[in-house]
PDB file of N, CA and C in Angstrom:
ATOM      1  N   UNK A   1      52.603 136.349  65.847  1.00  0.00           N
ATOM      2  CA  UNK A   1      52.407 137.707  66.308  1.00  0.00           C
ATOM      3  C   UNK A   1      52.933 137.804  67.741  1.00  0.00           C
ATOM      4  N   UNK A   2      54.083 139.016  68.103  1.00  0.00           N
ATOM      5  CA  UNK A   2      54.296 138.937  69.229  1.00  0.00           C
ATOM      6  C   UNK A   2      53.024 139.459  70.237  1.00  0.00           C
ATOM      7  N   UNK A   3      53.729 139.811  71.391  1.00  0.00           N
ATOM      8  CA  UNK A   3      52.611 140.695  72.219  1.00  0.00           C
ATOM      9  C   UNK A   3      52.498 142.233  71.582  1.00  0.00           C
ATOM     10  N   UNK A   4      53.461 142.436  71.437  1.00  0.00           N
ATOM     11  CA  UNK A   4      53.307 144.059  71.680  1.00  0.00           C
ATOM     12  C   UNK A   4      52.941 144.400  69.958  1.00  0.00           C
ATOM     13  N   UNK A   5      53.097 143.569  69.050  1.00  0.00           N
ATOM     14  CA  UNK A   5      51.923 143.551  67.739  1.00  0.00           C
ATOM     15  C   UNK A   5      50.855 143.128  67.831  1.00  0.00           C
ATOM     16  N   UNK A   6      49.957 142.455  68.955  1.00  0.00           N
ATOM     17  CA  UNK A   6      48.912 142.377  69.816  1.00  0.00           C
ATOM     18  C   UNK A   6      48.154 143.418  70.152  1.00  0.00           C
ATOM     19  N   UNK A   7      49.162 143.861  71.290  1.00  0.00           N
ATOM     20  CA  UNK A   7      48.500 145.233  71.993  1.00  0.00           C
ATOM     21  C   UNK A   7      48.472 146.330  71.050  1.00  0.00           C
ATOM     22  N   UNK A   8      48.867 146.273  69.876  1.00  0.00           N
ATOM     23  CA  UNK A   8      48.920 147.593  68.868  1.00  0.00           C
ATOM     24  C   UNK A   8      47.534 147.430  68.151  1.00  0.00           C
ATOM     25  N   UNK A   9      47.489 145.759  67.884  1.00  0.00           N
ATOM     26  CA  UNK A   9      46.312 145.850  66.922  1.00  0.00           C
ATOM     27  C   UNK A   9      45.096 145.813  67.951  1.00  0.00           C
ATOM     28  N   UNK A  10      45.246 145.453  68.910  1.00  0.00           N
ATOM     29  CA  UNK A  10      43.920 145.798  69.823  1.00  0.00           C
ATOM     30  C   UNK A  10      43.296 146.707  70.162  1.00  0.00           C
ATOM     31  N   UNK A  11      44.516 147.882  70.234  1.00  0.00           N
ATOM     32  CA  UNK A  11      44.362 149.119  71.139  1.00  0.00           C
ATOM     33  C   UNK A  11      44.740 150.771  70.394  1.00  0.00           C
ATOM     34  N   UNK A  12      45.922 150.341  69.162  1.00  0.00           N
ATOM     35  CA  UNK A  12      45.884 151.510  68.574  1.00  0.00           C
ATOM     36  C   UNK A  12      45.668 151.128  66.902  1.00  0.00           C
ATOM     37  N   UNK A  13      45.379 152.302  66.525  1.00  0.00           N
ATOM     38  CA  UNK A  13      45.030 152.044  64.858  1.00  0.00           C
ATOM     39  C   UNK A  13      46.408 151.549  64.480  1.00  0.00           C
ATOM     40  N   UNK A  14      46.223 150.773  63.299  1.00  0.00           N
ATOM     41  CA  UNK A  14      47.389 150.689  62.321  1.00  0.00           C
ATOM     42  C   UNK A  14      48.341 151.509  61.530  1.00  0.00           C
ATOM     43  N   UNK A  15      49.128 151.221  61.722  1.00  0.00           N
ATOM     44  CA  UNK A  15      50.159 152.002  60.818  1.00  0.00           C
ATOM     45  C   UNK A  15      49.870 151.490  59.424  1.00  0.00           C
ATOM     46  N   UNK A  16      50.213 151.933  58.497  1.00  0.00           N
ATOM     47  CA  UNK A  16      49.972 151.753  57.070  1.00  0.00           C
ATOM     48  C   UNK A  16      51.046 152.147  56.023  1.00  0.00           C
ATOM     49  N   UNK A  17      51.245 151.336  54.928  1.00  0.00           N
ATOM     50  CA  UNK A  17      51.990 151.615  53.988  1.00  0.00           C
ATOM     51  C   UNK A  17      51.353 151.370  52.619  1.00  0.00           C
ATOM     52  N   UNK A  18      51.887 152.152  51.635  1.00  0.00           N
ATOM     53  CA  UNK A  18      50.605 151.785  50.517  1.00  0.00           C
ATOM     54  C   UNK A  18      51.458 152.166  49.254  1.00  0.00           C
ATOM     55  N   UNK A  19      51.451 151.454  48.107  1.00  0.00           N
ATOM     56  CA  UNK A  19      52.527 151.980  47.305  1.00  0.00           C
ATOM     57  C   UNK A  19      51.368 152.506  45.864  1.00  0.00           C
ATOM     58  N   UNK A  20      51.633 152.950  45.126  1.00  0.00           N
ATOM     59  CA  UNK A  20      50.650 152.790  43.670  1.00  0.00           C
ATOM     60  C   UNK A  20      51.646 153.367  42.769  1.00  0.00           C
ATOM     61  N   UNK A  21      51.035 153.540  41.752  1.00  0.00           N
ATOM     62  CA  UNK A  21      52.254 154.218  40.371  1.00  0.00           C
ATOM     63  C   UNK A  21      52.677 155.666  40.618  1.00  0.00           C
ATOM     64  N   UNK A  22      51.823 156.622  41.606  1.00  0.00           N
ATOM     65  CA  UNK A  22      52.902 157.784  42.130  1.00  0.00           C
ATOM     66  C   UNK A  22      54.085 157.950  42.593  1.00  0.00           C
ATOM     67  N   UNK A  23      54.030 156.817  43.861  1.00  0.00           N
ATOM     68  CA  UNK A  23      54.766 157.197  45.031  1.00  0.00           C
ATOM     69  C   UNK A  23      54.614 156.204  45.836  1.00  0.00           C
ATOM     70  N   UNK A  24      55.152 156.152  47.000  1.00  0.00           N
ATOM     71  CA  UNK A  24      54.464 155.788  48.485  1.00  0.00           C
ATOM     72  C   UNK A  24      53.935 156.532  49.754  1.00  0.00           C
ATOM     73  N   UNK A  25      53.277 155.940  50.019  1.00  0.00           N
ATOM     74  CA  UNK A  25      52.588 156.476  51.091  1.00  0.00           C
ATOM     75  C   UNK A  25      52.350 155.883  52.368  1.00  0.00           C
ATOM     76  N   UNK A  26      53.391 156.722  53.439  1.00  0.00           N
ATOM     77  CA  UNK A  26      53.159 155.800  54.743  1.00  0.00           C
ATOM     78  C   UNK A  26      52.729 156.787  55.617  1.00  0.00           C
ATOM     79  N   UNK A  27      51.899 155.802  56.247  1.00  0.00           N
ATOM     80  CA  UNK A  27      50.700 156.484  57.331  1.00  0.00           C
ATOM     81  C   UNK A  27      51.291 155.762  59.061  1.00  0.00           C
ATOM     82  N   UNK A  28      51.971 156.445  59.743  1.00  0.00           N
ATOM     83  CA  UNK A  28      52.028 155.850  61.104  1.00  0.00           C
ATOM     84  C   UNK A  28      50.950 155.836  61.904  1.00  0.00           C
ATOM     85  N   UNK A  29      51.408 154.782  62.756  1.00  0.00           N
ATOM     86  CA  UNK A  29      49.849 154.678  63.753  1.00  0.00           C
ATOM     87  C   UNK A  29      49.712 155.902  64.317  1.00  0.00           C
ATOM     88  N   UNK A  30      50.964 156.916  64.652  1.00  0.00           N
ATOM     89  CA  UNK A  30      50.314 158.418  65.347  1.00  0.00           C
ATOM     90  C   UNK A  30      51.193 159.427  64.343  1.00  0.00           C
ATOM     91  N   UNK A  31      50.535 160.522  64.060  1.00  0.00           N
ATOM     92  CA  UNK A  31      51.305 161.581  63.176  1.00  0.00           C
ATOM     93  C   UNK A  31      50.739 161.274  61.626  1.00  0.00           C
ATOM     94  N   UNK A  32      51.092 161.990  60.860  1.00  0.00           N
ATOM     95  CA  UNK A  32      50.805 162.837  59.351  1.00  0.00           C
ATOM     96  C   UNK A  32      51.117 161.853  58.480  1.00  0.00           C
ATOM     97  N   UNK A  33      50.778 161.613  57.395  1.00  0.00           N
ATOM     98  CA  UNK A  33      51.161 160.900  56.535  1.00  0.00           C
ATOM     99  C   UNK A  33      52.243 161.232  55.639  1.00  0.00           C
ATOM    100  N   UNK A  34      53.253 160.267  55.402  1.00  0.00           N
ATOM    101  CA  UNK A  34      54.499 161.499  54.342  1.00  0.00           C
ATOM    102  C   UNK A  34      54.400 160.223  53.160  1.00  0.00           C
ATOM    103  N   UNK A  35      54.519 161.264  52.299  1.00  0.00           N
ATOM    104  CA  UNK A  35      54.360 160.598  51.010  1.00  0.00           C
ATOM    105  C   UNK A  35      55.755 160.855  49.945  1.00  0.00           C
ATOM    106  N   UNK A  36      56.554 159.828  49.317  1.00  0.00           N
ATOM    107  CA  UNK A  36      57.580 160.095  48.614  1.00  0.00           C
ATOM    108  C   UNK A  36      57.177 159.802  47.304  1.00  0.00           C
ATOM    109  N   UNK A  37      57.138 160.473  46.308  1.00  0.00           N
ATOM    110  CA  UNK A  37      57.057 160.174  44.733  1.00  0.00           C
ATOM    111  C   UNK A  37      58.178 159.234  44.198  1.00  0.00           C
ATOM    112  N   UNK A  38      57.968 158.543  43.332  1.00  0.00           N
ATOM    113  CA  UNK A  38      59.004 157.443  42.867  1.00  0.00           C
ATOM    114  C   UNK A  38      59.968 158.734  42.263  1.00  0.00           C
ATOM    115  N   UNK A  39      59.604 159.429  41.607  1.00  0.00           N
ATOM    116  CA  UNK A  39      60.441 160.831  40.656  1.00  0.00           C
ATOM    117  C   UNK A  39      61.187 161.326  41.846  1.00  0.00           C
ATOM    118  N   UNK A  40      61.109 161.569  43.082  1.00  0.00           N
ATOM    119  CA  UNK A  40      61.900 162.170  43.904  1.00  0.00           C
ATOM    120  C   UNK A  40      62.868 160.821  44.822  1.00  0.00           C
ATOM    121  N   UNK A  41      61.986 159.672  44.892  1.00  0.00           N
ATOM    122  CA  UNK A  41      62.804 158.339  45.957  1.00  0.00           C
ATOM    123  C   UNK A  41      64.681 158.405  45.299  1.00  0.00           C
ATOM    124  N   UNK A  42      65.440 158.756  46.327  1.00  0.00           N
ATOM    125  CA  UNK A  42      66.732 158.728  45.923  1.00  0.00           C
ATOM    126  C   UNK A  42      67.899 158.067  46.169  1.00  0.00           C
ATOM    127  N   UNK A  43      67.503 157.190  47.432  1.00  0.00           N
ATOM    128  CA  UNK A  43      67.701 156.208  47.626  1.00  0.00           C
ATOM    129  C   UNK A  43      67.351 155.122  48.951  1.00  0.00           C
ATOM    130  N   UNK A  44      67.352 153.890  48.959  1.00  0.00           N
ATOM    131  CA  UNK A  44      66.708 152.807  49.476  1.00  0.00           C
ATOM    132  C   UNK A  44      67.791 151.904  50.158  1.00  0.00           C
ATOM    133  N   UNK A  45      67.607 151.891  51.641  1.00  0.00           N
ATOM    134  CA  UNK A  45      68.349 150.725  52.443  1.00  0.00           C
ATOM    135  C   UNK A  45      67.497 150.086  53.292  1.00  0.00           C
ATOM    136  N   UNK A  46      68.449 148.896  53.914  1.00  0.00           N
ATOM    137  CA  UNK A  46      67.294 148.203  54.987  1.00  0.00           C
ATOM    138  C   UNK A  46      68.109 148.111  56.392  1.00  0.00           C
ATOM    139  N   UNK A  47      67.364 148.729  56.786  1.00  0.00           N
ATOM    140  CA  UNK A  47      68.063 148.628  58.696  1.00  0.00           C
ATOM    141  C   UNK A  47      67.791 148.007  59.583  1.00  0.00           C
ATOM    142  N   UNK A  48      68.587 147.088  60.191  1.00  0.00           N
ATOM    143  CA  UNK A  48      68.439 146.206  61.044  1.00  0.00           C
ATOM    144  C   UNK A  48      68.711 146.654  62.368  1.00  0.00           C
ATOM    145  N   UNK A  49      68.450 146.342  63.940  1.00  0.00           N
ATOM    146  CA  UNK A  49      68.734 146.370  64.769  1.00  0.00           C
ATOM    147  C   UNK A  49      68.724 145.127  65.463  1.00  0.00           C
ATOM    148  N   UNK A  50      69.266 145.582  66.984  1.00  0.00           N
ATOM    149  CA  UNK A  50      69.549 144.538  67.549  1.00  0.00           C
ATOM    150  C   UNK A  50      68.843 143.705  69.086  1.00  0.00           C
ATOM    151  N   UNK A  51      67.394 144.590  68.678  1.00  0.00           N
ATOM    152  CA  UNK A  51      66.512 144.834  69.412  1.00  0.00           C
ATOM    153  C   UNK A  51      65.293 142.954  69.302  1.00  0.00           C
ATOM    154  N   UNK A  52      65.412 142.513  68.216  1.00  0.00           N
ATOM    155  CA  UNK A  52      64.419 141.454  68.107  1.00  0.00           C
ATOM    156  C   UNK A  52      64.367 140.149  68.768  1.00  0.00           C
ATOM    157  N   UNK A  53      63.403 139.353  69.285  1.00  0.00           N
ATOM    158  CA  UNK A  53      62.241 139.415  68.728  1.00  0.00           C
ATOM    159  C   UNK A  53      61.267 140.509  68.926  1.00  0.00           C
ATOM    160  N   UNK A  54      60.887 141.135  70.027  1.00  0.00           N
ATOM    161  CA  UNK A  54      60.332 141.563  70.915  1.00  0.00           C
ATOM    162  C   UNK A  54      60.244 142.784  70.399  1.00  0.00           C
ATOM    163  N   UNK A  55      60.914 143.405  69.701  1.00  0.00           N
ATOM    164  CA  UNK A  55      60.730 144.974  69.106  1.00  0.00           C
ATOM    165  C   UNK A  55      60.803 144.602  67.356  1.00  0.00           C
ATOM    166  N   UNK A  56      60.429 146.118  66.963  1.00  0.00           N
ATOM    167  CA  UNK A  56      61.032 146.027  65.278  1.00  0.00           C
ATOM    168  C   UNK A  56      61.854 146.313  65.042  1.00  0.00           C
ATOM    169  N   UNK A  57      62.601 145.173  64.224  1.00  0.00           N
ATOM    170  CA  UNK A  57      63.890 145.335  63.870  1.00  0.00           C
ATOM    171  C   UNK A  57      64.316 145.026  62.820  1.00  0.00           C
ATOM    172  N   UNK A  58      63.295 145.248  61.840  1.00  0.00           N
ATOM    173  CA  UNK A  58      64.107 145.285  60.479  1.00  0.00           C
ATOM    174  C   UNK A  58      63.114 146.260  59.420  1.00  0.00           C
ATOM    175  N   UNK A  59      63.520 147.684  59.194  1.00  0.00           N
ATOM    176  CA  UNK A  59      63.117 148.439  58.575  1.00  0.00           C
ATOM    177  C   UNK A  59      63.284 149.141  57.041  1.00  0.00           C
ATOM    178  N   UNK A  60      62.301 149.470  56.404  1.00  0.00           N
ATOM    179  CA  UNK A  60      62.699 150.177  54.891  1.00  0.00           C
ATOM    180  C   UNK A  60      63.159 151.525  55.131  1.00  0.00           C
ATOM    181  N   UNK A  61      64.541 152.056  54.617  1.00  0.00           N
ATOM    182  CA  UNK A  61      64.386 153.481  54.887  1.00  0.00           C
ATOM    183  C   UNK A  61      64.558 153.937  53.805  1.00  0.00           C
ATOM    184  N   UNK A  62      63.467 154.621  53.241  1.00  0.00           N
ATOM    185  CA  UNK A  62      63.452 155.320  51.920  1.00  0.00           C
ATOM    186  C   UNK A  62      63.813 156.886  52.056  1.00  0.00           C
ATOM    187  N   UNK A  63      64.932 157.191  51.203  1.00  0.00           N
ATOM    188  CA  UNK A  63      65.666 158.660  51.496  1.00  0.00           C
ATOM    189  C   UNK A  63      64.999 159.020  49.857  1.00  0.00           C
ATOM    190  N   UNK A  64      64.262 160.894  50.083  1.00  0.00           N
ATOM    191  CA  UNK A  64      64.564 161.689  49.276  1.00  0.00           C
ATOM    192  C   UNK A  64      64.807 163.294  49.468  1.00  0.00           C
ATOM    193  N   UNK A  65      64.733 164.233  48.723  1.00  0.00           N
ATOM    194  CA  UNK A  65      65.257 165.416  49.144  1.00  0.00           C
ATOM    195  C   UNK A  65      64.758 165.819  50.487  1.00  0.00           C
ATOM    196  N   UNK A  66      65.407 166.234  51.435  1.00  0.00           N
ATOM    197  CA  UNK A  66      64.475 166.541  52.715  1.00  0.00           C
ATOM    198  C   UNK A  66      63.877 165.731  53.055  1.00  0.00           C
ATOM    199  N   UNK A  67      63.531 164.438  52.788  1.00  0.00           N
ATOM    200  CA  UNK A  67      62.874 163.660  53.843  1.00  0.00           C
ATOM    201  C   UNK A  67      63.704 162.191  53.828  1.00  0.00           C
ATOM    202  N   UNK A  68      63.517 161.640  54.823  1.00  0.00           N
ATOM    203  CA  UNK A  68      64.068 160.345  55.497  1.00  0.00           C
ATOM    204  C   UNK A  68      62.661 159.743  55.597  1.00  0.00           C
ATOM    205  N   UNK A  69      62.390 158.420  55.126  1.00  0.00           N
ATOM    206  CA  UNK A  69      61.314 157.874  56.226  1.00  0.00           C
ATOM    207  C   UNK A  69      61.685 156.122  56.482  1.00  0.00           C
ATOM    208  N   UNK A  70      61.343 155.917  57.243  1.00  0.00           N
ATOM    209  CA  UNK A  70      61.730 154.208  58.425  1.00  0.00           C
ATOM    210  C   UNK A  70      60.512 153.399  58.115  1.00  0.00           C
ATOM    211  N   UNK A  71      60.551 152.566  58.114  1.00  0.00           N
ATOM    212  CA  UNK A  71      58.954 152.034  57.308  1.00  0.00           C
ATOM    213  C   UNK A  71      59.651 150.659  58.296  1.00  0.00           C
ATOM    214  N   UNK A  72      58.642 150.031  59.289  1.00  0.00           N
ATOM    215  CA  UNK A  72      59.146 149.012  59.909  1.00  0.00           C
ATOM    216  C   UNK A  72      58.345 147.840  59.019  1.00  0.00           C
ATOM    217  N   UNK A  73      58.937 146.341  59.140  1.00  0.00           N
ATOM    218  CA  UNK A  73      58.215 145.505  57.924  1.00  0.00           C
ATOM    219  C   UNK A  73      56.894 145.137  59.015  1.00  0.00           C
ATOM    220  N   UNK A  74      56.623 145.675  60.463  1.00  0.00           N
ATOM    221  CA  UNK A  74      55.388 144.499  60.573  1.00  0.00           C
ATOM    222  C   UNK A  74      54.099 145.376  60.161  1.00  0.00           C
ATOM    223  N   UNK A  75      54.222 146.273  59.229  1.00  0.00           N
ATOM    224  CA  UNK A  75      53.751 147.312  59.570  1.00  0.00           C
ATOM    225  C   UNK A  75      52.561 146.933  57.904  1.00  0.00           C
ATOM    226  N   UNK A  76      51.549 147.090  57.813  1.00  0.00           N
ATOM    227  CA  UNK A  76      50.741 146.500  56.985  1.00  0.00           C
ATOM    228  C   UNK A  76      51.114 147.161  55.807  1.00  0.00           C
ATOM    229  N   UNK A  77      51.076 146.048  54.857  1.00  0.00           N
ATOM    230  CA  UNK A  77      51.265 146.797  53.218  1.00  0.00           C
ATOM    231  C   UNK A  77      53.036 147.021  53.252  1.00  0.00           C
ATOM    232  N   UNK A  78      53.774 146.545  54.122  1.00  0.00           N
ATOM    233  CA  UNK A  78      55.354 146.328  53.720  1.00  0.00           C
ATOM    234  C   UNK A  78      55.475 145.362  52.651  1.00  0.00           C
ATOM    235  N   UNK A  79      54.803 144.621  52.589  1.00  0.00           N
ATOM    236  CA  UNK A  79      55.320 143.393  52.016  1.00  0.00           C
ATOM    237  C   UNK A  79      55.293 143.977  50.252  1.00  0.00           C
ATOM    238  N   UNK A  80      53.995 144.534  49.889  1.00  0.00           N
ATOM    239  CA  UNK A  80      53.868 145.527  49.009  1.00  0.00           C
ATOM    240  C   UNK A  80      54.466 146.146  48.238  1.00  0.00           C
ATOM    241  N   UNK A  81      55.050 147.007  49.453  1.00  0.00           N
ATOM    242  CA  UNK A  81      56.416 148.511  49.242  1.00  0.00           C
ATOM    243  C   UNK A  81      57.249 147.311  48.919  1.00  0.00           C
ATOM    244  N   UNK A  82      58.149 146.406  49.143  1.00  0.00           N
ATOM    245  CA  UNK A  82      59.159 145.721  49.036  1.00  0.00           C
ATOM    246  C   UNK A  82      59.328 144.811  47.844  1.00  0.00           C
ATOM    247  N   UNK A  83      57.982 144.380  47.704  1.00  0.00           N
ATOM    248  CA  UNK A  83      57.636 144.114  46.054  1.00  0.00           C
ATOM    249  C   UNK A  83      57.870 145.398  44.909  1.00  0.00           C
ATOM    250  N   UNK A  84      56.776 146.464  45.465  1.00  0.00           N
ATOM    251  CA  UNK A  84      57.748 147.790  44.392  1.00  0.00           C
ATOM    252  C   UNK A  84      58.953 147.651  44.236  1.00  0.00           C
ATOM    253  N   UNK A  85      59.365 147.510  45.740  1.00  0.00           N
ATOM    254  CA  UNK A  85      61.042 148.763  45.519  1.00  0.00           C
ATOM    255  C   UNK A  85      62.072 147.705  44.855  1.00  0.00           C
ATOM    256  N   UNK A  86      61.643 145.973  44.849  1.00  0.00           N
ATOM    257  CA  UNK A  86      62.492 145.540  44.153  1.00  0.00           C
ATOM    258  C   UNK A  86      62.485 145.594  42.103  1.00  0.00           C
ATOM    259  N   UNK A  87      61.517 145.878  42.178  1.00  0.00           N
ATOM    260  CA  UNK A  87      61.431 146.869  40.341  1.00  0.00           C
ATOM    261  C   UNK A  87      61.772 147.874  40.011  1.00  0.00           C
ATOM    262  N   UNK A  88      62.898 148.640  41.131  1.00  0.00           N
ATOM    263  CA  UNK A  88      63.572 149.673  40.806  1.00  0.00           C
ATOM    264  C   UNK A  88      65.028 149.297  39.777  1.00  0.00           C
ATOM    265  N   UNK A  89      65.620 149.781  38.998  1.00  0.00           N
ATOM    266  CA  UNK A  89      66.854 149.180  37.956  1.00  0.00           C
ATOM    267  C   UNK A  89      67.356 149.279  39.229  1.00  0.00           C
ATOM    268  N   UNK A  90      68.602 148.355  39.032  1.00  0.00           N
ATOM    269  CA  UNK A  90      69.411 147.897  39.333  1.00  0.00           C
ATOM    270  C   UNK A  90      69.440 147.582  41.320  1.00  0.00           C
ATOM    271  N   UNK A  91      68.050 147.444  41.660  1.00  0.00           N
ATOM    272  CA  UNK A  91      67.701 147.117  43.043  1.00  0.00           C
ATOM    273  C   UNK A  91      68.615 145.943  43.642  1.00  0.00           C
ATOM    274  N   UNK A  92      69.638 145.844  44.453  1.00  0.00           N
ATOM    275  CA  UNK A  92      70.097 145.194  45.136  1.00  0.00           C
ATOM    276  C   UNK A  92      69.316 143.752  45.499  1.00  0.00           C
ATOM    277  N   UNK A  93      68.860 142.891  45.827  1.00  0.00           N
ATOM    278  CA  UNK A  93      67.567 141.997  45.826  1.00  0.00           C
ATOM    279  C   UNK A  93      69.197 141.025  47.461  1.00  0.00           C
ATOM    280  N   UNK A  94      70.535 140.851  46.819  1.00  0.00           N
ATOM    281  CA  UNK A  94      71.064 140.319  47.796  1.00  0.00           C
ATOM    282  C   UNK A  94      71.053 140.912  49.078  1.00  0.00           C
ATOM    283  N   UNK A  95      70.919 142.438  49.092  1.00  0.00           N
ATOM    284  CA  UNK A  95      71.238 143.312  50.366  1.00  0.00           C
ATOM    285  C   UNK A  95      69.915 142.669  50.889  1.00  0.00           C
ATOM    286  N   UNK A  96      68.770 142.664  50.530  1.00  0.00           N
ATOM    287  CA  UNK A  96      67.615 142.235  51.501  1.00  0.00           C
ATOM    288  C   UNK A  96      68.271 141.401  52.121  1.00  0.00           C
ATOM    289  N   UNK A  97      68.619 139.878  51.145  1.00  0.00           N
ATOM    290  CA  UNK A  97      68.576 138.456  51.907  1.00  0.00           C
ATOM    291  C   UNK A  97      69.581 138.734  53.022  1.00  0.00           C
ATOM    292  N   UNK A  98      71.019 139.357  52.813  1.00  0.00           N
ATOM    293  CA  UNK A  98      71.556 139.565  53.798  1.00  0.00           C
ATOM    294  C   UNK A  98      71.486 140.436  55.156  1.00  0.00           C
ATOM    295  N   UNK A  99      70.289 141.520  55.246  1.00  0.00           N
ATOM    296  CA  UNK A  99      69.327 142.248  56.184  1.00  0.00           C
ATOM    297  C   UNK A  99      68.697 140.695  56.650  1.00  0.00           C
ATOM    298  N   UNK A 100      67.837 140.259  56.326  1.00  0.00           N
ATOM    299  CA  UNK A 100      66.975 139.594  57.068  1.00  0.00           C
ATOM    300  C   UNK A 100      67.754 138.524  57.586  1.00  0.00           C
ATOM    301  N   UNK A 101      68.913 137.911  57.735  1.00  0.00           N
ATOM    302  CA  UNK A 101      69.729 137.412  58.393  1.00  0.00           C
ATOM    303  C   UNK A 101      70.496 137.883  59.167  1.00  0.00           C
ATOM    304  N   UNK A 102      70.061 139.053  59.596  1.00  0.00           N
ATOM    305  CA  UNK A 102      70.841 140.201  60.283  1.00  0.00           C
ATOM    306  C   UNK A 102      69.942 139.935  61.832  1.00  0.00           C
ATOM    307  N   UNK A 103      71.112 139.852  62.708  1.00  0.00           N
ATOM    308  CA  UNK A 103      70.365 140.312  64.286  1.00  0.00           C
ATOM    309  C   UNK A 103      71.478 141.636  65.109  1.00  0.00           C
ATOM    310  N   UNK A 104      71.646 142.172  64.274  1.00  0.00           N
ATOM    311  CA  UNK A 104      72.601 143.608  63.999  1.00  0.00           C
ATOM    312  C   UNK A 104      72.310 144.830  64.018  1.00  0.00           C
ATOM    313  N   UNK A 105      72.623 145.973  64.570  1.00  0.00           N
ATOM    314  CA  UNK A 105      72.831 147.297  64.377  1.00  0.00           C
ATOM    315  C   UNK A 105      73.780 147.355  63.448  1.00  0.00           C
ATOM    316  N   UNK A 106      72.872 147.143  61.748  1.00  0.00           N
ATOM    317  CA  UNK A 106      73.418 147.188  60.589  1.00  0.00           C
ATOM    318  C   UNK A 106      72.607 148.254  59.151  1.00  0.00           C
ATOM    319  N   UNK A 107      73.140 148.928  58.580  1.00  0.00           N
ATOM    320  CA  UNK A 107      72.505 149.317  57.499  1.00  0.00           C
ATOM    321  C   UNK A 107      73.348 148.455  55.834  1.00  0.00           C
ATOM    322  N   UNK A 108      71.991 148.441  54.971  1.00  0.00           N
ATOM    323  CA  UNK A 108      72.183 147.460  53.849  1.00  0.00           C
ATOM    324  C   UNK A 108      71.794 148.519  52.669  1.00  0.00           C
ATOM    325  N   UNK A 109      72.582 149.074  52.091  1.00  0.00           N
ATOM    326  CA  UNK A 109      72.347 149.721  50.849  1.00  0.00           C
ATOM    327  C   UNK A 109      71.703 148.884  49.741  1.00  0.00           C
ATOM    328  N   UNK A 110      70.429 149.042  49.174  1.00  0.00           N
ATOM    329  CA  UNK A 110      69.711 148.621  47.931  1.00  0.00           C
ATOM    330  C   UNK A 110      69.780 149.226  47.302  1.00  0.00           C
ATOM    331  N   UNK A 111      69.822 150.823  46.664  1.00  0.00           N
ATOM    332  CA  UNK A 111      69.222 151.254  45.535  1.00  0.00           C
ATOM    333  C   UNK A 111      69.606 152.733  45.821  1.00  0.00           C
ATOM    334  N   UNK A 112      70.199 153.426  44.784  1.00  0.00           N
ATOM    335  CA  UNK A 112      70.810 154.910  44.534  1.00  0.00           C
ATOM    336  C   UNK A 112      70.279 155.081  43.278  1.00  0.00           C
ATOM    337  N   UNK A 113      69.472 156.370  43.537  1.00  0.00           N
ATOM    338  CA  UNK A 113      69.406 156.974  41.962  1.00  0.00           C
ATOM    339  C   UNK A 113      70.708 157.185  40.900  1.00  0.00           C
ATOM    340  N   UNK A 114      70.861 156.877  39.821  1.00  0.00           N
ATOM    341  CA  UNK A 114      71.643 156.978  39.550  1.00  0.00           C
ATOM    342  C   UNK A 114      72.969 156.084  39.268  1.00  0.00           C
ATOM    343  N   UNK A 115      72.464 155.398  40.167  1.00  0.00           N
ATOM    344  CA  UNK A 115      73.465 154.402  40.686  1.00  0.00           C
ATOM    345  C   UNK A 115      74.193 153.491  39.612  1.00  0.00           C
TER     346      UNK A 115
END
């Protein structure tokens, strides 16, 4: 655990991610909860930056109509979402391995409806 995932869990509530057979549901440590239905999720990448150790830098970004959302992995219940999203057909599973070997301002396409 760095520091500043320290000072978060000491001092501000948790951020949260939570998946079940609807949808997902992510809850940031400040602001509203947005929730994407699997029927609407349209597509799935993983974004890296070039910010780590010390910051988050490797995120889920789940796109559907009108909404974008960034789901960072230290963020509780990622591990979860990432177990879902790899039971989507035809889920990319290499784009992860090659994200998490990433110390890059990079995006990794996993998963297009349709696709």
């Amino acid at each position: 655990m760095n520091l500043l995932s320290w000072i978060r869990a000491k001092v501000i509530p948790p951020a949260l991610v939570s998946v079940d057979g609807s949808g997902v549901n992510y809850k940031p440590f400040m602001g509203r909860s947005i929730i994407i239905r699997w029927a609407d999720l349209s597509e799935v990448s993983i974004e890296t930056t070039d910010k780590g150790p010390y910051a988050e830098d490797f995120f889920a970004v789940l796109k559907a109509p009108g909404v974008t959302v960034r789901i960072p992995q230290e963020v509780q219940g990622f591990d979860a979402l990432l177990v879902r999203l790899q039971k989507l057909p035809r889920f990319n599973n290499e784009a992860v391995i090659e994200a998490m070997g990433s110390a890059q301002n990079a995006t990794f396409p996993c998963w297009k409806k349709g696709a």
